[in-house]
PDB file of N, CA and C in Angstrom:
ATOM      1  N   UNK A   1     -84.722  67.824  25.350  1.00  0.00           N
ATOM      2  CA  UNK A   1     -85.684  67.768  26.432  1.00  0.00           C
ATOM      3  C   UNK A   1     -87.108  67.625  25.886  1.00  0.00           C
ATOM      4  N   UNK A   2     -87.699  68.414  24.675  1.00  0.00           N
ATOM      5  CA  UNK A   2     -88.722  68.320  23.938  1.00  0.00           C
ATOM      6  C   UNK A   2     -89.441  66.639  23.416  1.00  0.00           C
ATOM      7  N   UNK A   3     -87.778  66.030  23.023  1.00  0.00           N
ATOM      8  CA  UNK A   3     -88.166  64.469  22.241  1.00  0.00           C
ATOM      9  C   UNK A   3     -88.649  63.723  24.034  1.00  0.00           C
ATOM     10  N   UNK A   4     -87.793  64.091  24.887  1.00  0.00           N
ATOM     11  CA  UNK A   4     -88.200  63.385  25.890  1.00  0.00           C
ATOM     12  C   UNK A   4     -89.447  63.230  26.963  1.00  0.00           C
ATOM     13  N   UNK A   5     -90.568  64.784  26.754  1.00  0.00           N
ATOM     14  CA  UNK A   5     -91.387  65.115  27.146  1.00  0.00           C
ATOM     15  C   UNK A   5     -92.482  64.726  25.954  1.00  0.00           C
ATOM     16  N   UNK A   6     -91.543  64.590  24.884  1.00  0.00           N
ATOM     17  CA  UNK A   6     -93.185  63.975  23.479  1.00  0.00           C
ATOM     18  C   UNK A   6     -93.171  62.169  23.630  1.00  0.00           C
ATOM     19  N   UNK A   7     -92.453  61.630  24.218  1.00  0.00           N
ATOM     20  CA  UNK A   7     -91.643  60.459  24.338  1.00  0.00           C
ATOM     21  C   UNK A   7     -92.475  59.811  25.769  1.00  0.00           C
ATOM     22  N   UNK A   8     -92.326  60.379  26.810  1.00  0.00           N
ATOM     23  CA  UNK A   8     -93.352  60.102  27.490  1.00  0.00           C
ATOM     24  C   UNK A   8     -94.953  60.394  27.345  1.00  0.00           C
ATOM     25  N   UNK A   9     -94.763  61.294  26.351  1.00  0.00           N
ATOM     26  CA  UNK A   9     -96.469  61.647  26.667  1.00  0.00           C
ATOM     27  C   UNK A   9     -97.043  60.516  25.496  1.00  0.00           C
ATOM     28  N   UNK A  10     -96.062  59.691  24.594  1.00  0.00           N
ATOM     29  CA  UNK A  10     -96.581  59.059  23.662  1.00  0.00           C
ATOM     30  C   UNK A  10     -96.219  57.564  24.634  1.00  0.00           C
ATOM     31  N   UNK A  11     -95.848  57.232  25.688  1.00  0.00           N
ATOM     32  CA  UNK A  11     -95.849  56.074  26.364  1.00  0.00           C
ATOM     33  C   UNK A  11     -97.178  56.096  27.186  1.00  0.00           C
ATOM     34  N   UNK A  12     -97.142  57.231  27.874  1.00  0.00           N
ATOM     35  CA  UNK A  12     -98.689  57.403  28.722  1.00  0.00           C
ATOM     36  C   UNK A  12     -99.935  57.333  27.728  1.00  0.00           C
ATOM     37  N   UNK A  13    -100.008  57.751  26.637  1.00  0.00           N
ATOM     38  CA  UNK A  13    -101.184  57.397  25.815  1.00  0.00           C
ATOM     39  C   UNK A  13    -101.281  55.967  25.536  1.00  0.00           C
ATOM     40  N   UNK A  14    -100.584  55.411  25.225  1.00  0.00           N
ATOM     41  CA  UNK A  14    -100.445  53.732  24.727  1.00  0.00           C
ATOM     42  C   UNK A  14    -100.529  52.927  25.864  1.00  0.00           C
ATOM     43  N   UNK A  15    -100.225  52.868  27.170  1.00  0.00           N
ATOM     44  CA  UNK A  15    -100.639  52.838  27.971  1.00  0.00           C
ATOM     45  C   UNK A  15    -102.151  52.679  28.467  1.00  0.00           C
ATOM     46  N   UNK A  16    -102.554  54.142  28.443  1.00  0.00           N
ATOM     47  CA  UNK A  16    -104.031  54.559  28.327  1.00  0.00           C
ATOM     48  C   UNK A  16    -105.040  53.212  27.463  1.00  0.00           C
ATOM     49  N   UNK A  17    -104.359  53.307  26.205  1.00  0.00           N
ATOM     50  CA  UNK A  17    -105.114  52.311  25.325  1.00  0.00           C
ATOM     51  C   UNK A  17    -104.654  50.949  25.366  1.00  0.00           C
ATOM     52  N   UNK A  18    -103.911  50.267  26.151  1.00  0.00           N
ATOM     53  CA  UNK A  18    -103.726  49.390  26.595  1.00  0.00           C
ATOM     54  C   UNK A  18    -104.913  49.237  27.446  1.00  0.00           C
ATOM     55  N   UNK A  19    -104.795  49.768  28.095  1.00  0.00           N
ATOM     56  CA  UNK A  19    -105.611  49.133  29.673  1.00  0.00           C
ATOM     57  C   UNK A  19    -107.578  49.728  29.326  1.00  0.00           C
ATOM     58  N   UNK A  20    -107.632  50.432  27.908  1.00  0.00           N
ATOM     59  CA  UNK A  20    -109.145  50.217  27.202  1.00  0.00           C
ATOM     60  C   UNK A  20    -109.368  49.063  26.622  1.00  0.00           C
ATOM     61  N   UNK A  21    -108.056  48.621  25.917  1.00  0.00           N
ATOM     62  CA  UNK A  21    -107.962  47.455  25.403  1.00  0.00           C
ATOM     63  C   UNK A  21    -108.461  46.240  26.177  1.00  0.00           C
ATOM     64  N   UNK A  22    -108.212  46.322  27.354  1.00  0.00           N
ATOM     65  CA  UNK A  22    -108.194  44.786  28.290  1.00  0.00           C
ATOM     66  C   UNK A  22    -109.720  44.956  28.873  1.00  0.00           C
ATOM     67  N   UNK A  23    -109.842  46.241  28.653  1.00  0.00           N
ATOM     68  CA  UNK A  23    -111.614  46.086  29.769  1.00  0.00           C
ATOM     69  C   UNK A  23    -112.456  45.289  28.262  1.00  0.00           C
ATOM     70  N   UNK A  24    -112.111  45.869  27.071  1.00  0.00           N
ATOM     71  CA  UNK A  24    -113.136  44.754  26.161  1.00  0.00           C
ATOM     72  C   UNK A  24    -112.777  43.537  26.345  1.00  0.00           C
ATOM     73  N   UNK A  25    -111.690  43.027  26.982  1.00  0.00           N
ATOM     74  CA  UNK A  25    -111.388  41.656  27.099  1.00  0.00           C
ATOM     75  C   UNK A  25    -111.927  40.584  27.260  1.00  0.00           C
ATOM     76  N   UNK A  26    -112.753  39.461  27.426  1.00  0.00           N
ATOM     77  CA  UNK A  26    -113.774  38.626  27.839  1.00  0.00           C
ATOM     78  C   UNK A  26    -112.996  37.354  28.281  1.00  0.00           C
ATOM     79  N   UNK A  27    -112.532  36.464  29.517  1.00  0.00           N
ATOM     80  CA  UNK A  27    -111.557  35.615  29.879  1.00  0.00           C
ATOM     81  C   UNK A  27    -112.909  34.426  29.595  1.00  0.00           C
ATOM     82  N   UNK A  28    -112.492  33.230  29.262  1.00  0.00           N
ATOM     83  CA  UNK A  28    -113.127  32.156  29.426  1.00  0.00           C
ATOM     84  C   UNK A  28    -113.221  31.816  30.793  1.00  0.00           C
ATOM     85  N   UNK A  29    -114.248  31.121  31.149  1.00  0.00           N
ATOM     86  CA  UNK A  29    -114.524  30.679  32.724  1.00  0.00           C
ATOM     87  C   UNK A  29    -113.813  29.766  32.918  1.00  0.00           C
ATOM     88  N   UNK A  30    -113.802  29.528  33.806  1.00  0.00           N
ATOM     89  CA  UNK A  30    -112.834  27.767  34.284  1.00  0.00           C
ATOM     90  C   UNK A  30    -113.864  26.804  33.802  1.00  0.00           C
ATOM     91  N   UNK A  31    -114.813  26.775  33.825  1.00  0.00           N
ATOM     92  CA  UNK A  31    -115.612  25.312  32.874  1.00  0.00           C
ATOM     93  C   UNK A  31    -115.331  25.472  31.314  1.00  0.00           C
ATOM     94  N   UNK A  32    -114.807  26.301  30.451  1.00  0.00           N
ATOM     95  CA  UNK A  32    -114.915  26.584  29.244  1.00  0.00           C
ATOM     96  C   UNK A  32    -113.574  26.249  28.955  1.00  0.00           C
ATOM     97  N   UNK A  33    -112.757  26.845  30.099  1.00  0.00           N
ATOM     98  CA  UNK A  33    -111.238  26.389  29.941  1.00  0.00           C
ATOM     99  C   UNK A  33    -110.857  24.584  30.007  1.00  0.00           C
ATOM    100  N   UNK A  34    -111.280  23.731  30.945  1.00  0.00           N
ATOM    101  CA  UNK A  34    -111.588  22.807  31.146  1.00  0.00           C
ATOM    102  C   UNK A  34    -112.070  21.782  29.901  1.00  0.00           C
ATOM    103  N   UNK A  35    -113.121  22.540  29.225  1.00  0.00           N
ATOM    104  CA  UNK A  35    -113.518  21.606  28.370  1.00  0.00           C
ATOM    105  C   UNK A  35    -112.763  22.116  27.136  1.00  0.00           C
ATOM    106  N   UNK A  36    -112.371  22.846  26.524  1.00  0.00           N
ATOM    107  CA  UNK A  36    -111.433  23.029  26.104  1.00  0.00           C
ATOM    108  C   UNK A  36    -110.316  22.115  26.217  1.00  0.00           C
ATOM    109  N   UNK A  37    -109.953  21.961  27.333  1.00  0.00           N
ATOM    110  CA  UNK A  37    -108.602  21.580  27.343  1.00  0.00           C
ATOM    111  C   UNK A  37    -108.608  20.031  27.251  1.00  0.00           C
ATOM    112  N   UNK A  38    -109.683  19.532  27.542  1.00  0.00           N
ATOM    113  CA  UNK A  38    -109.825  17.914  27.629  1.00  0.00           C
ATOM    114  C   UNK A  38    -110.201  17.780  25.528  1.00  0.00           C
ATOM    115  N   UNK A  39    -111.086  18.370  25.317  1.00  0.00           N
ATOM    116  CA  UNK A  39    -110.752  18.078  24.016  1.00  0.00           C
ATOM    117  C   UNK A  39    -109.762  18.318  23.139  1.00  0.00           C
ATOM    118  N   UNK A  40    -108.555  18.846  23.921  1.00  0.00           N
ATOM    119  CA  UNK A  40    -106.897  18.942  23.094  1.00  0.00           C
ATOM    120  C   UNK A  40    -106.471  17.553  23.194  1.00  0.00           C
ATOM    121  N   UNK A  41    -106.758  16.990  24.563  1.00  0.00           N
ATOM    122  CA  UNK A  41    -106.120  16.515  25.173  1.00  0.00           C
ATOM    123  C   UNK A  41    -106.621  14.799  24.479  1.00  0.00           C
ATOM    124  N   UNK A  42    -107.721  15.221  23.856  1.00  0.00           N
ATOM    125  CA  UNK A  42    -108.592  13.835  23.524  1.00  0.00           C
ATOM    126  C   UNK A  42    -108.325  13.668  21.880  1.00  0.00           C
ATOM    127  N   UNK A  43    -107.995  14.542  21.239  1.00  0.00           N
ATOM    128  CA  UNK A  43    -107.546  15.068  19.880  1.00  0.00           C
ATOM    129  C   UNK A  43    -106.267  14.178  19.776  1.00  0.00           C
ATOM    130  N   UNK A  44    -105.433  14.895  20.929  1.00  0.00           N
ATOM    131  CA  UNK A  44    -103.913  14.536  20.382  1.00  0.00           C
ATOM    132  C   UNK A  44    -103.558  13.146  20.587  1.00  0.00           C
ATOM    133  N   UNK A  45    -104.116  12.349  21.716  1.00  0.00           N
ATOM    134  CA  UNK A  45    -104.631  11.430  21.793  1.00  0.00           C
ATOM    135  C   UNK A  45    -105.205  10.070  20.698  1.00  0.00           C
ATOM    136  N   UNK A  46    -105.882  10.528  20.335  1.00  0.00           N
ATOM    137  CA  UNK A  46    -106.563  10.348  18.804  1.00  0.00           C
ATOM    138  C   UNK A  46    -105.390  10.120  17.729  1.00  0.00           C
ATOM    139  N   UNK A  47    -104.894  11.230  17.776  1.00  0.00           N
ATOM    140  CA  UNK A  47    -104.119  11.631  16.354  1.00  0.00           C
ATOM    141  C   UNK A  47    -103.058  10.271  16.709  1.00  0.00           C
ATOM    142  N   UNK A  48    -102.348  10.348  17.852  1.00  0.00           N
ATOM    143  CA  UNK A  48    -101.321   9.793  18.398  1.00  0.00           C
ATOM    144  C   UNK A  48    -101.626   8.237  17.899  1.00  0.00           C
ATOM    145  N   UNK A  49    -102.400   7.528  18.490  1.00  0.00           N
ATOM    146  CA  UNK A  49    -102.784   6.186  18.154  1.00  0.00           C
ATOM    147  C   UNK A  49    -102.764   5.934  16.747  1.00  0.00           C
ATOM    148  N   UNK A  50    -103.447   6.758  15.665  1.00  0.00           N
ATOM    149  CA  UNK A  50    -103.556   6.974  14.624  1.00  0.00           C
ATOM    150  C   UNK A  50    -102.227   6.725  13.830  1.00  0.00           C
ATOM    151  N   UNK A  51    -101.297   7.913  14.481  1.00  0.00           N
ATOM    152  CA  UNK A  51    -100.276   8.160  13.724  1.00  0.00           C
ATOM    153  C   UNK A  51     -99.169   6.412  14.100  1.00  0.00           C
ATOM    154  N   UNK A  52     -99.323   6.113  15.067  1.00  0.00           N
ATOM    155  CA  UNK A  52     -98.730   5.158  15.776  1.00  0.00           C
ATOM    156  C   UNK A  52     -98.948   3.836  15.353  1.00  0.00           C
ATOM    157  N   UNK A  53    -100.233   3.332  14.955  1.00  0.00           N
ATOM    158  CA  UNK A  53    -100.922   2.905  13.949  1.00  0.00           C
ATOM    159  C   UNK A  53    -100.754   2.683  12.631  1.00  0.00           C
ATOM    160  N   UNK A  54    -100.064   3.628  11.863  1.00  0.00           N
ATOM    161  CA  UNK A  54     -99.484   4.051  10.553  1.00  0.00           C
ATOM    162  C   UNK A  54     -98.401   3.386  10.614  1.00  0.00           C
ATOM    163  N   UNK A  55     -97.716   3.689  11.582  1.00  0.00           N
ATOM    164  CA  UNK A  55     -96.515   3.634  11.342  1.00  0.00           C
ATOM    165  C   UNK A  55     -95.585   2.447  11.562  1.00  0.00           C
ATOM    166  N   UNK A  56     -96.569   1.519  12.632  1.00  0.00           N
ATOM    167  CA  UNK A  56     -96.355   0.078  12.837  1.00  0.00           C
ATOM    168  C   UNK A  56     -96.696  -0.972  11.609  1.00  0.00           C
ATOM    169  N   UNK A  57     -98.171  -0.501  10.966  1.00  0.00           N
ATOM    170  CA  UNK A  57     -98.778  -1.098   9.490  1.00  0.00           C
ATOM    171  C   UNK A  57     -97.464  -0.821   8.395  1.00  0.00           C
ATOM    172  N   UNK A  58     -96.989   0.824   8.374  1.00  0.00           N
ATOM    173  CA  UNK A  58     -96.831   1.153   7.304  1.00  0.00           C
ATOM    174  C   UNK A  58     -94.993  -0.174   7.501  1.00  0.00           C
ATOM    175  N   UNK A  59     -94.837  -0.058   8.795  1.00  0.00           N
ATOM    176  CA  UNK A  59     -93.138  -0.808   9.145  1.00  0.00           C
ATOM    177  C   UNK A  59     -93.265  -2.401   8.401  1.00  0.00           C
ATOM    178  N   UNK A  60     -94.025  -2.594   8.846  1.00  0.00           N
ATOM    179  CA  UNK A  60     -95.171  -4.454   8.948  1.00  0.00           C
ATOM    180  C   UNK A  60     -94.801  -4.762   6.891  1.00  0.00           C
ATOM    181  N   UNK A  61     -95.349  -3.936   6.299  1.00  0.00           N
ATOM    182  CA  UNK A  61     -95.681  -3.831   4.891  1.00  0.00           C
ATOM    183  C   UNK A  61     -94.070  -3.955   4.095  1.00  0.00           C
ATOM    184  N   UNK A  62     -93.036  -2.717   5.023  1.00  0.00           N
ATOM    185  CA  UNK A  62     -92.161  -2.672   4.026  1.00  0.00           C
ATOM    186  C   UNK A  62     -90.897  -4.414   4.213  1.00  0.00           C
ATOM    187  N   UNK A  63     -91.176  -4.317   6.003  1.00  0.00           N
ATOM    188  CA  UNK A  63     -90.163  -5.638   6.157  1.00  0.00           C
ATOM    189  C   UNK A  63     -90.614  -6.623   5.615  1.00  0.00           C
ATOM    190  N   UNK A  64     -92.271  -6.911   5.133  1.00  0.00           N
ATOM    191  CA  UNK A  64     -93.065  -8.103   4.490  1.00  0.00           C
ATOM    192  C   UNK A  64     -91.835  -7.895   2.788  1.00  0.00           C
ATOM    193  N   UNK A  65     -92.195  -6.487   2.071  1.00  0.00           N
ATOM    194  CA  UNK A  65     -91.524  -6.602   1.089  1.00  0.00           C
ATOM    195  C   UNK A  65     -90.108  -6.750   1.173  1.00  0.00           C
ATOM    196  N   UNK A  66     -88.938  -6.413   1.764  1.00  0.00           N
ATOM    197  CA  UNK A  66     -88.319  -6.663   1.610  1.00  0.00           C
ATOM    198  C   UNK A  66     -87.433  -8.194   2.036  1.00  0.00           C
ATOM    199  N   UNK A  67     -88.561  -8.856   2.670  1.00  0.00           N
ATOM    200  CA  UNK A  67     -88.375 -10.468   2.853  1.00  0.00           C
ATOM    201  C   UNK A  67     -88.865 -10.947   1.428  1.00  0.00           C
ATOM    202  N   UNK A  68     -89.205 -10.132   1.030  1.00  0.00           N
ATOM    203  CA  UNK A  68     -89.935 -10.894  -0.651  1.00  0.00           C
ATOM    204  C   UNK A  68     -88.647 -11.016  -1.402  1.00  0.00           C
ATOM    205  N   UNK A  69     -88.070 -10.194  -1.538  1.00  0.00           N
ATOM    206  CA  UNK A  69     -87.265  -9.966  -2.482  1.00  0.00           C
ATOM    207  C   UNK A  69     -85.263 -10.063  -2.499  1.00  0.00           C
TER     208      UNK A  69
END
């Protein structure tokens, strides 16, 4: 009965410091989220063409060599 009364009183503390935890919390605004998210969105974008790019050149190069040979 003892482990079960130290058992809750160690859930109600953590608890406690949970919810101190969240008041320091600071949420981004919806304009911060927004721009944020368009520059993921403009990144991967980027990368994508890039990588897509590579990979058509890098295709282009090997079928050139192996018509060589």
């Amino acid at each position: 009965m003892e482990k079960l009364r130290e058992f809750l009183k160690d859930v109600g503390q953590f608890f406690r410091e949970v919810k101190v935890e969240l008041q320091k919390v600071t949420f981004p605004t919806r304009q911060e989220t927004v721009g944020s998210t368009v520059v993921v969105l403009v990144i991967t974008v980027i990368i994508a063409a890039y990588l897509g790019f590579s990979d058509w050149a890098l295709s282009r190069i090997v079928k050139m060599l192996l018509q060589v040979g």
